[in-house]
Structures are given as structure tokens and as C-alpha cells.
N, C-alpha and C. Protein backbone atom coordinates (compact mmCIF):
# COMPACT_ATOMS: atom_id res chain seq x y z
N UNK A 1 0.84 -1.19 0.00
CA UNK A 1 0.00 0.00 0.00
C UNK A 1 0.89 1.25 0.00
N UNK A 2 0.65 2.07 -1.07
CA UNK A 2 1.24 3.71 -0.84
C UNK A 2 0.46 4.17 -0.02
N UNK A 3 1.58 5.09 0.67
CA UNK A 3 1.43 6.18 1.80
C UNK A 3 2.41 7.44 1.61
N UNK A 4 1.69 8.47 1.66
CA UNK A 4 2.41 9.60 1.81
C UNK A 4 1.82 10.46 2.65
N UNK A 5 3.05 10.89 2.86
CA UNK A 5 2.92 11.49 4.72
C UNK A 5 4.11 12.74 4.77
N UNK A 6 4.21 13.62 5.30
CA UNK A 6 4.63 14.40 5.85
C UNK A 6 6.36 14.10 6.10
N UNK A 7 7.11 14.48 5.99
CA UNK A 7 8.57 13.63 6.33
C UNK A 7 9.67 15.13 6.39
N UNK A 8 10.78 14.60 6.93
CA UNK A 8 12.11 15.20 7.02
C UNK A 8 13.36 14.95 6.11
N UNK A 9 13.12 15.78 5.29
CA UNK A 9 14.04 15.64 4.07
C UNK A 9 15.26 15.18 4.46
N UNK A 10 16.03 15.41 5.78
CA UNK A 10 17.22 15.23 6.31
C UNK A 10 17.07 13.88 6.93
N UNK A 11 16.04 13.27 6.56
CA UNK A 11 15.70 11.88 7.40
C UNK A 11 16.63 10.73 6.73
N UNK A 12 17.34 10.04 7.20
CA UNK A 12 17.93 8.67 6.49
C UNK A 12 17.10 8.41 5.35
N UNK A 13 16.27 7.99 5.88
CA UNK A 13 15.18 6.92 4.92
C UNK A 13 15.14 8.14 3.35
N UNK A 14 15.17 9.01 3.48
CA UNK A 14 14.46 10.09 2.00
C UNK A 14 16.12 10.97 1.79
N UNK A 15 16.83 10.54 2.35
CA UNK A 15 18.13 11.37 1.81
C UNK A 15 18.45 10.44 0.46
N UNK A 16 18.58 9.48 0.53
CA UNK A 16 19.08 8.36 -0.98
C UNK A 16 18.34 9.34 -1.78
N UNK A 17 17.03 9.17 -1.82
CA UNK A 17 15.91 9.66 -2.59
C UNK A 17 16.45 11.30 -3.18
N UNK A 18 16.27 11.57 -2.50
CA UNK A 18 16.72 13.74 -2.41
C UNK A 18 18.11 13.82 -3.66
N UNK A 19 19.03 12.90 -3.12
CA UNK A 19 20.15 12.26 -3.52
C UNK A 19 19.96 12.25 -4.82
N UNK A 20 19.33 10.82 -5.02
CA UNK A 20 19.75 10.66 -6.33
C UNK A 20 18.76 11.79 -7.68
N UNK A 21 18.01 12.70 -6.84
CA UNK A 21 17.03 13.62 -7.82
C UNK A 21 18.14 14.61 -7.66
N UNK A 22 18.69 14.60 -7.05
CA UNK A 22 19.90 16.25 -7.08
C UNK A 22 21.18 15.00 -8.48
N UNK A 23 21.19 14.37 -8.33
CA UNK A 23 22.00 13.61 -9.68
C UNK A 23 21.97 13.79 -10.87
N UNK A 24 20.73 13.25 -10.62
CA UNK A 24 19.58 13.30 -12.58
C UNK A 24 20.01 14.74 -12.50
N UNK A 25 19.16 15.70 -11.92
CA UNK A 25 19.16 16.99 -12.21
C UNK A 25 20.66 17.52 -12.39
N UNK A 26 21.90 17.41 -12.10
CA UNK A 26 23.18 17.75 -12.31
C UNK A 26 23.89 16.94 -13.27
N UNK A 27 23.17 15.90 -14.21
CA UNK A 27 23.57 15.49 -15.32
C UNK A 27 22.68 15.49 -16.33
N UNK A 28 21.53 16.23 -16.37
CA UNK A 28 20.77 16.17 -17.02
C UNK A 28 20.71 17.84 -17.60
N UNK A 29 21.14 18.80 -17.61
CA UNK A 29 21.11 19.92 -18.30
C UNK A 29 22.42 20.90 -17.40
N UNK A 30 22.45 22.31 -18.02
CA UNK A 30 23.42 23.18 -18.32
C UNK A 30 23.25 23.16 -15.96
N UNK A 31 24.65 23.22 -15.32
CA UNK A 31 24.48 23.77 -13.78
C UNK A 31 23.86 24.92 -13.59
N UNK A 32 23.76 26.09 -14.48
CA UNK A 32 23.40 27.34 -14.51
C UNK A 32 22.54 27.08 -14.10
N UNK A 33 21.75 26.17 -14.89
CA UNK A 33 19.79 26.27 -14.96
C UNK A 33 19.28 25.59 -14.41
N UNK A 34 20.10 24.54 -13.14
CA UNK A 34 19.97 23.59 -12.08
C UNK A 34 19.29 24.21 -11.22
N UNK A 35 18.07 24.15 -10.80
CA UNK A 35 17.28 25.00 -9.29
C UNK A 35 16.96 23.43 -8.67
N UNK A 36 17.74 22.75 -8.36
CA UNK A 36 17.17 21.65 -7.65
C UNK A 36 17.42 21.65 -6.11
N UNK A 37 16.89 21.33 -5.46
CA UNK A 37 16.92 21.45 -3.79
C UNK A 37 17.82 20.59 -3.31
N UNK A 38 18.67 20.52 -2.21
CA UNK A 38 18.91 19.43 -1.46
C UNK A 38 18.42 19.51 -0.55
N UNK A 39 18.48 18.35 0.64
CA UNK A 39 17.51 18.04 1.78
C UNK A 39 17.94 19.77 3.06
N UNK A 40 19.16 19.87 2.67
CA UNK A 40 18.82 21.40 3.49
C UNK A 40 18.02 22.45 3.16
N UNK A 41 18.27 22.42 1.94
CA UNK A 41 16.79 23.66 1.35
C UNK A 41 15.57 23.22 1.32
N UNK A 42 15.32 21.96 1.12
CA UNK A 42 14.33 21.24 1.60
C UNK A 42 13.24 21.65 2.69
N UNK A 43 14.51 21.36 3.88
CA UNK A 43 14.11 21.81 5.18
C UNK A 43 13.74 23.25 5.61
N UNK A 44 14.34 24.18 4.74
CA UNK A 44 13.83 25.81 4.53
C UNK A 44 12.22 26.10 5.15
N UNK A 45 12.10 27.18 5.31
CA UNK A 45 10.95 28.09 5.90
C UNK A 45 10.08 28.09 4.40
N UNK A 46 8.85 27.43 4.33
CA UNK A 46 7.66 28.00 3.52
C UNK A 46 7.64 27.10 2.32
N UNK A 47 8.53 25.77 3.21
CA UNK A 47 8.90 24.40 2.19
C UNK A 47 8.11 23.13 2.79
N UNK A 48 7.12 22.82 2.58
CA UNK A 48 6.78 21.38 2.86
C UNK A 48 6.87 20.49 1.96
N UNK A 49 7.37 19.28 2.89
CA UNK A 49 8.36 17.71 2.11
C UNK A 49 7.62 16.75 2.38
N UNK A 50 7.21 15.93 1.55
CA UNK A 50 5.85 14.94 1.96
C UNK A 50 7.11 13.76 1.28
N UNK A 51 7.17 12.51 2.01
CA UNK A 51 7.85 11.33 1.26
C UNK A 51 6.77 9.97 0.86
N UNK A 52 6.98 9.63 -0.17
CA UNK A 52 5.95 8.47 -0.72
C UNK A 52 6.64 6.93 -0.05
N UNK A 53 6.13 6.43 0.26
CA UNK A 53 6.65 4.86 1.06
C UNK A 53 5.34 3.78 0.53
N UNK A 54 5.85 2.59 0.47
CA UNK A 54 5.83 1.36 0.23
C UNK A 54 5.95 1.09 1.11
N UNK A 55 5.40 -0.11 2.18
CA UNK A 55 5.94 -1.16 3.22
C UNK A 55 6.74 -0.67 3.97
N UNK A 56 7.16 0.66 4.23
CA UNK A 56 8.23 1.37 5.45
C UNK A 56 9.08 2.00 4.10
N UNK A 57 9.17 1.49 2.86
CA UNK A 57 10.42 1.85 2.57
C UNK A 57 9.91 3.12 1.42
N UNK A 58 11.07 4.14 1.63
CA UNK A 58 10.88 5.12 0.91
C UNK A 58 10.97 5.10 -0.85
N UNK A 59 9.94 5.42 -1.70
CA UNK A 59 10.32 5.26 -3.21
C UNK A 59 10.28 6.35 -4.25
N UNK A 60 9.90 7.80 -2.89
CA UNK A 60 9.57 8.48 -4.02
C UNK A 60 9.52 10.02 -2.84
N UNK A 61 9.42 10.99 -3.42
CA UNK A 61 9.18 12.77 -2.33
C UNK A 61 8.53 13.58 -3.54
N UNK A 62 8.19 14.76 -2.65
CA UNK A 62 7.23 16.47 -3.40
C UNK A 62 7.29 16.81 -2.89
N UNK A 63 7.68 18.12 -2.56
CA UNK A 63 7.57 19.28 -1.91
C UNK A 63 6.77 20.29 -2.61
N UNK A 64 6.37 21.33 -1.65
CA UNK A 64 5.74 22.65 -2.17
C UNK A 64 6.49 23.73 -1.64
N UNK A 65 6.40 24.50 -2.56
CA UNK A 65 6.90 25.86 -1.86
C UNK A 65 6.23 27.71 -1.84
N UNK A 66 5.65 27.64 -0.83
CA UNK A 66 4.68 28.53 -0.72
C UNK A 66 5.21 29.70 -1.29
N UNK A 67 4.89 30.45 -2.35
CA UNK A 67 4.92 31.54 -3.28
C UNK A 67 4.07 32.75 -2.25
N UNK A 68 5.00 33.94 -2.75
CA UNK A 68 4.07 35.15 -2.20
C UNK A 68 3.14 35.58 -3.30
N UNK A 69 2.81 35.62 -4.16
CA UNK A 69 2.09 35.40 -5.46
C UNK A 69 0.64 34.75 -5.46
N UNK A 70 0.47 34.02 -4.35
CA UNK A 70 -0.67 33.29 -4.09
C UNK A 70 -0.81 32.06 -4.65
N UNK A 71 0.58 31.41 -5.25
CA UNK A 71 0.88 30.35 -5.93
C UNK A 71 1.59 29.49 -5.04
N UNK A 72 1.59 27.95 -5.19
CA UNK A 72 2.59 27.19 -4.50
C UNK A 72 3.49 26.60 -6.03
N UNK A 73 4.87 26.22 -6.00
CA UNK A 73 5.39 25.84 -6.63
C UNK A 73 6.03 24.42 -6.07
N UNK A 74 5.83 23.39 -7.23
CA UNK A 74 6.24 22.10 -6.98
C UNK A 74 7.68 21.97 -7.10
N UNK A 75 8.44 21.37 -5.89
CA UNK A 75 9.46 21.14 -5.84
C UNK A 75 9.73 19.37 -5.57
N UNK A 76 11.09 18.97 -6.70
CA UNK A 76 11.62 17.89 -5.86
C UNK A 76 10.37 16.69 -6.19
N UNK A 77 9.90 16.65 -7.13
CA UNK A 77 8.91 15.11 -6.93
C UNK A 77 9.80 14.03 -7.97
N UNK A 78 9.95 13.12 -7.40
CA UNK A 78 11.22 12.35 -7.96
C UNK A 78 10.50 10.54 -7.22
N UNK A 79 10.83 10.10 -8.10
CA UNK A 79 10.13 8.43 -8.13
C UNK A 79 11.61 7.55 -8.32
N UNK A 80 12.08 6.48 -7.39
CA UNK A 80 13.04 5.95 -7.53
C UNK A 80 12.66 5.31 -8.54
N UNK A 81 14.58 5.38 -9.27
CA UNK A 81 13.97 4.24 -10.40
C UNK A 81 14.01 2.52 -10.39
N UNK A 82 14.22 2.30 -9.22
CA UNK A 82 13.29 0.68 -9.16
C UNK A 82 11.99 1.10 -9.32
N UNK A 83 11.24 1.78 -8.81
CA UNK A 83 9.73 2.01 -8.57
C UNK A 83 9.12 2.44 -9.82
N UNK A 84 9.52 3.08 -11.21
CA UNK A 84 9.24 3.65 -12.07
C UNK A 84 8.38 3.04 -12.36
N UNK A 85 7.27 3.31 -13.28
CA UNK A 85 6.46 2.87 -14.44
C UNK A 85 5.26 2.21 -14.05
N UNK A 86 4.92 2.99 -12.42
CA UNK A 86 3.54 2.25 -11.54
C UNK A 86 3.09 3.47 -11.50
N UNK A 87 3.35 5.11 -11.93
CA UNK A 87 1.92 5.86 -12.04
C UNK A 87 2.52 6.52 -10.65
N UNK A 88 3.34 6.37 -9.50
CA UNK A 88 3.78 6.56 -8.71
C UNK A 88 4.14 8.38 -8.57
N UNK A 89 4.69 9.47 -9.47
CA UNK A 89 4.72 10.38 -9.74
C UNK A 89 3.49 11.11 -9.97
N UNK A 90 2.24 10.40 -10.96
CA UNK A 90 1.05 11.04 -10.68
C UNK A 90 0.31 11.02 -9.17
N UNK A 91 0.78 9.94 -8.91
CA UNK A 91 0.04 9.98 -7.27
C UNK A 91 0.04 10.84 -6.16
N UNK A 92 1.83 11.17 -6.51
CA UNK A 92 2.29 12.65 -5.35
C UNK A 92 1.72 13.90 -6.38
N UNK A 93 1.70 14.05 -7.71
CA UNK A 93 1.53 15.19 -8.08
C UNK A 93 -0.01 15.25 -8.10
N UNK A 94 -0.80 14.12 -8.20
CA UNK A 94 -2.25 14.30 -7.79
C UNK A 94 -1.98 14.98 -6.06
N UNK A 95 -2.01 14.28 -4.76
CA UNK A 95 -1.36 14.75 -4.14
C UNK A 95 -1.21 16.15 -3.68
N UNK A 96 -0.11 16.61 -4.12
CA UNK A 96 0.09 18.18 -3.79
C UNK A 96 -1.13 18.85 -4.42
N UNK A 97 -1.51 18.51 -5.61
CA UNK A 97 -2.33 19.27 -6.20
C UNK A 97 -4.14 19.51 -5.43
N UNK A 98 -4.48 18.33 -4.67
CA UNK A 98 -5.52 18.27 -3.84
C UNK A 98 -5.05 19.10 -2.77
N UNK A 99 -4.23 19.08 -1.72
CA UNK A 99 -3.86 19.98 -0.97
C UNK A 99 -3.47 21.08 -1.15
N UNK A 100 -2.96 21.37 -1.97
CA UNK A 100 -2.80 23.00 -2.76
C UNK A 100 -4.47 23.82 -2.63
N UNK A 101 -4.90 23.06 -4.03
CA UNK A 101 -6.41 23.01 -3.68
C UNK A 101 -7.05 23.46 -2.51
N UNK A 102 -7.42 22.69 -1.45
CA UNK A 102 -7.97 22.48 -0.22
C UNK A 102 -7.89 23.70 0.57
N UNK A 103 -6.35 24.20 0.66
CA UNK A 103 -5.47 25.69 0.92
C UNK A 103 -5.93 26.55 0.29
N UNK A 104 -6.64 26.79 -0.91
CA UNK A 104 -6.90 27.76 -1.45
C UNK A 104 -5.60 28.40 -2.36
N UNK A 105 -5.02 27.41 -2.50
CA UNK A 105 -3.32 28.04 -3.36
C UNK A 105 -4.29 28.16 -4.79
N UNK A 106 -4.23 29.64 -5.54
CA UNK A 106 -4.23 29.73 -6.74
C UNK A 106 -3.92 28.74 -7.93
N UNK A 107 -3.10 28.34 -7.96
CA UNK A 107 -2.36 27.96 -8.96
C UNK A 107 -1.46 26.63 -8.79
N UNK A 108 -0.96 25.58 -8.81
CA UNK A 108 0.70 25.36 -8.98
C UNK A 108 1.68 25.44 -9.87
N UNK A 109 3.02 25.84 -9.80
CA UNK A 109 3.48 26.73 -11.10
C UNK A 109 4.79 25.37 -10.37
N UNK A 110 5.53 25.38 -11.41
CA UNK A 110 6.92 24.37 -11.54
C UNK A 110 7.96 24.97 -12.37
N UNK A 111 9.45 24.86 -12.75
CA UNK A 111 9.98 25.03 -13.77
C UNK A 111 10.74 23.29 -13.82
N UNK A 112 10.64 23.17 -15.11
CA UNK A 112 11.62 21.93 -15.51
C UNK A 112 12.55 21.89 -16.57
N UNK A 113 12.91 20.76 -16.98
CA UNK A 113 14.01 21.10 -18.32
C UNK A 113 13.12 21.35 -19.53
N UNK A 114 13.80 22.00 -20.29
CA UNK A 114 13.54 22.90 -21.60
C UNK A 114 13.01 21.26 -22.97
N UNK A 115 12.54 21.66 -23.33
CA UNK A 115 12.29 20.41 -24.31
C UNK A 115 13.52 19.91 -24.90
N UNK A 116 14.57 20.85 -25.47
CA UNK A 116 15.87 20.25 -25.88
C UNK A 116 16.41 19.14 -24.93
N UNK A 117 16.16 19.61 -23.52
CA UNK A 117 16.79 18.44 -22.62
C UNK A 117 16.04 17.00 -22.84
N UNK A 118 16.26 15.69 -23.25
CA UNK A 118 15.62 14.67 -23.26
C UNK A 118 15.56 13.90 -21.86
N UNK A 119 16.28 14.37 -21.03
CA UNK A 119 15.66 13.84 -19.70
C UNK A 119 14.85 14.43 -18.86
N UNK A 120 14.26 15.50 -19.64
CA UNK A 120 12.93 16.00 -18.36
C UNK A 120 11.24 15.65 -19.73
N UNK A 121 11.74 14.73 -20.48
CA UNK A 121 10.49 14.37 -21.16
C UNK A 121 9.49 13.85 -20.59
N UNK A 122 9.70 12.54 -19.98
CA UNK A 122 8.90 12.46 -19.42
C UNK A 122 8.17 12.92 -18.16
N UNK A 123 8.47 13.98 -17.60
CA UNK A 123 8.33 14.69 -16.59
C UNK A 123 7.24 16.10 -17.48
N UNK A 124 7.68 16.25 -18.45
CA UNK A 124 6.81 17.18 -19.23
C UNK A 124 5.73 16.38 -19.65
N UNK A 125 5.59 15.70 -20.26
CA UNK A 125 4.33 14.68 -20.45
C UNK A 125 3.67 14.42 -19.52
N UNK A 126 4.14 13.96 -18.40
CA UNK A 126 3.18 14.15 -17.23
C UNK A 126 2.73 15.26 -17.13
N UNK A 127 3.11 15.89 -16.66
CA UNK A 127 2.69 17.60 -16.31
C UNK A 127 1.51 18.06 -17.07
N UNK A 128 1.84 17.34 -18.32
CA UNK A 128 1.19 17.97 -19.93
C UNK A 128 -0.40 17.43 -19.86
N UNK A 129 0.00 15.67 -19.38
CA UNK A 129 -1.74 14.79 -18.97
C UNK A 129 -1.77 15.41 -17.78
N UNK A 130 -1.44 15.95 -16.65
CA UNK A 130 -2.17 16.37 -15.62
C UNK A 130 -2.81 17.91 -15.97
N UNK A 131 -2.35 18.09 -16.94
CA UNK A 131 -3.64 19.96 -17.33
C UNK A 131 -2.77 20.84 -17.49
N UNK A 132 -1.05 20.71 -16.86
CA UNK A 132 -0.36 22.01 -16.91
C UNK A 132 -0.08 22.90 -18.38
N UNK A 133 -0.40 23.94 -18.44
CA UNK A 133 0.15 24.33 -19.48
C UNK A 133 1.60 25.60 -19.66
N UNK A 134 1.97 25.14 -20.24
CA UNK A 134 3.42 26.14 -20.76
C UNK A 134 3.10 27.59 -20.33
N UNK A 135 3.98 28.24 -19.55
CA UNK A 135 3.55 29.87 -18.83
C UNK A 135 4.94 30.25 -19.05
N UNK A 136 4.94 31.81 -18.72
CA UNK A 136 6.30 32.68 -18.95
C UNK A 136 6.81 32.19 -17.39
N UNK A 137 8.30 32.72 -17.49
CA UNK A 137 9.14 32.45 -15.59
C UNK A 137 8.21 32.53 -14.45
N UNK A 138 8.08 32.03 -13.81
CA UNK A 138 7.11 31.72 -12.55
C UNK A 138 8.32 32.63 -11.63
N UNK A 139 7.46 33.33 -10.63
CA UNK A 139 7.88 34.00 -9.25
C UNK A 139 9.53 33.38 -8.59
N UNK A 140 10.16 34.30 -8.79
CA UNK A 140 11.63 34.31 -8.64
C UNK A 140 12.73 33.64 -9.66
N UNK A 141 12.13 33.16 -10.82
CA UNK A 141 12.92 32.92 -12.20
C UNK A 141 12.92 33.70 -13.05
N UNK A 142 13.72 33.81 -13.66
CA UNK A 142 13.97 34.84 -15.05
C UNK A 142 13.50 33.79 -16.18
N UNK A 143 13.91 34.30 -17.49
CA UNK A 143 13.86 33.24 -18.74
C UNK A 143 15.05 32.47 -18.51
N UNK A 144 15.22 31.53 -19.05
CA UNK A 144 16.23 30.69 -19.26
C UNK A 144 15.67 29.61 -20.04
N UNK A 145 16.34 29.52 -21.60
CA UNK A 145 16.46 28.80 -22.60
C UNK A 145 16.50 27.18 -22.35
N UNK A 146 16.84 26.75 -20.50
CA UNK A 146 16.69 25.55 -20.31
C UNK A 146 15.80 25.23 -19.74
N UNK A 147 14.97 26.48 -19.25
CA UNK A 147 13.67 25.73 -18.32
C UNK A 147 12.77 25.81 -18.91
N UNK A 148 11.52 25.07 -18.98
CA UNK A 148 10.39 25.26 -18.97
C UNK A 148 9.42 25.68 -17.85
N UNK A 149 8.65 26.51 -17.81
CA UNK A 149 7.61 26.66 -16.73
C UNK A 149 6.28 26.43 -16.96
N UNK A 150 5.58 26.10 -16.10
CA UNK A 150 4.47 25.06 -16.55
C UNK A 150 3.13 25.88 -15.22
N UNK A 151 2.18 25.85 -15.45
CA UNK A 151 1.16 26.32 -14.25
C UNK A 151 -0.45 25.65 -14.69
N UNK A 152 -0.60 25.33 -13.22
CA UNK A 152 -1.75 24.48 -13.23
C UNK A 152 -2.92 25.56 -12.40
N UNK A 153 -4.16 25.89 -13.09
CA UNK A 153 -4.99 26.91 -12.19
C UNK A 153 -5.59 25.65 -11.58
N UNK A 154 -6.17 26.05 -10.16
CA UNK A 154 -6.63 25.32 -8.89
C UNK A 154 -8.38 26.01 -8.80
N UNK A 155 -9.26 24.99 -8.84
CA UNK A 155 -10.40 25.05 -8.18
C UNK A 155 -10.31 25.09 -6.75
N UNK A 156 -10.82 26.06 -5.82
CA UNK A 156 -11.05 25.47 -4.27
C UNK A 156 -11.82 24.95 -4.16
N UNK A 157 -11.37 23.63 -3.37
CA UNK A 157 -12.03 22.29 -2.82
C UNK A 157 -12.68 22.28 -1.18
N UNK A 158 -13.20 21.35 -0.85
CA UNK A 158 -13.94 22.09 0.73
C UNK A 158 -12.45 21.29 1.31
């Protein structure tokens, strides 16, 4: 059974995890255009870290990061890759997106890799079946030729 719950990015169990998404992301496009978190920024003021678990064991994290904008921005949702190809990534990004919701967050806004990058494809395809559509720099990014930014408008939910 998945469970996701609330967690400490600095926790044993979700550092591998944090880990190996700060990897992908530092071999996967230009360092410039790297905004990826580690478990200390993680732990930051106006950052909540939810970890996805299996049977005790950790396979997957999302964070949000509360925008002054009236937006939350998705940080950090990363699916180990033993676990890949079970839908596991829509589950946390369904997920944040109900609680965003619930909060009354406007929007959720993300940046990811630029389409030239072929390792944030499938991460754009998701995004793409969950409703997001392509937006200019989201709140505290400029342009950059490697990111994409993506924003999802939010119904409030009771």
C-alpha cells in the first residue's frame, strides 16, 4: 500500500531519494539552470516535504513551496527508479495538487528542463496529462532557454 505522509528531508530513509534527484538533475542539463533542492533547502521556511513509502520503505518525495504570489510551486517530486512505471509520480503530483487546492493556493506553477533536454520528457508529459500548461518564468525565475515553466490553475475544494 502507498502512503504519503509528511517527512524530514534530512531523514535517512528520504536522503538516498533527495540524492539521487539532485544527480539526474546535475547530469541532465546546463548547472546554470539547475534549481534543484537538497535536503537542506528542503528543510527551509515555507517548504513542505511529503515522502511516498511502500511497506516502510521510501520510493519516491514532493515538496511545495509557498509563493508570495498566491501560488505554491512544486518542488523535488522524484520516483526511484526501481519504482518507475507504476503511475507513482502522478500519485504525489495528484497529491500536492488536492492539498494546494484544499489551501486555497491559486495555482501550482513548476519550472523543468527545456524540451531540448531529453531527460525531463517524461516529466513534461506528465505535467502535460495532468492539465499544466506552458507559462512565462514563474515567481523568482527569469527566462532561461533551459527551463520550462508550466502552471496548473486550482479550483477550491472544501
Amino acid at each position: 500500500m502507498i502512503e504519503i505522509r509528511l517527512a524530514d528531508p534530512m531523514s535517512d530513509a528520504l536522503r538516498p531519494v533527495i540524492e539521487a534527484h539532485f544527480a539526474h538533475s546535475e547530469q541532465a542539463g546546463p548547472a546554470e539552470s539547475n534549481h534543484t533542492m537538497g535536503p537542506e533547502a528542503l528543510s527551509g521556511d515555507g517548504i513542505r516535504f511529503w515522502g511516498l513509502f511502500e511497506e516502510g520503505r521510501a520510493l519516491g518525495c514532493g515538496a511545495l513551496k509557498t509563493l508570495p504570489d498566491g501560488t505554491a510551486e512544486v518542488k523535488s517530486v522524484h520516483v526511484v527508479e526501481a519504482a518507475r512505471g507504476r503511475g507513482l509520480a502522478r500519485v504525489m503530483m495528484a497529491h500536492l495538487a488536492d492539498l494546494a487546492a484544499k489551501e486555497g493556493t491559486e495555482a501550482l506553477v513548476l519550472e523543468t528542463g527545456a524540451a531540448h533536454l531529453p531527460d525531463y520528457a517524461a516529466a513534461r508529459k506528465l505535467y502535460e496529462a495532468l492539465g499544466y500548461s506552458y507559462c512565462g518564468p514563474i515567481y523568482g525565475y527569469e527566462d532561461d532557454p533551459n527551463s520550462a515553466f508550466m502552471r496548473l490553475a486550482l479550483e477550491p475544494r472544501p
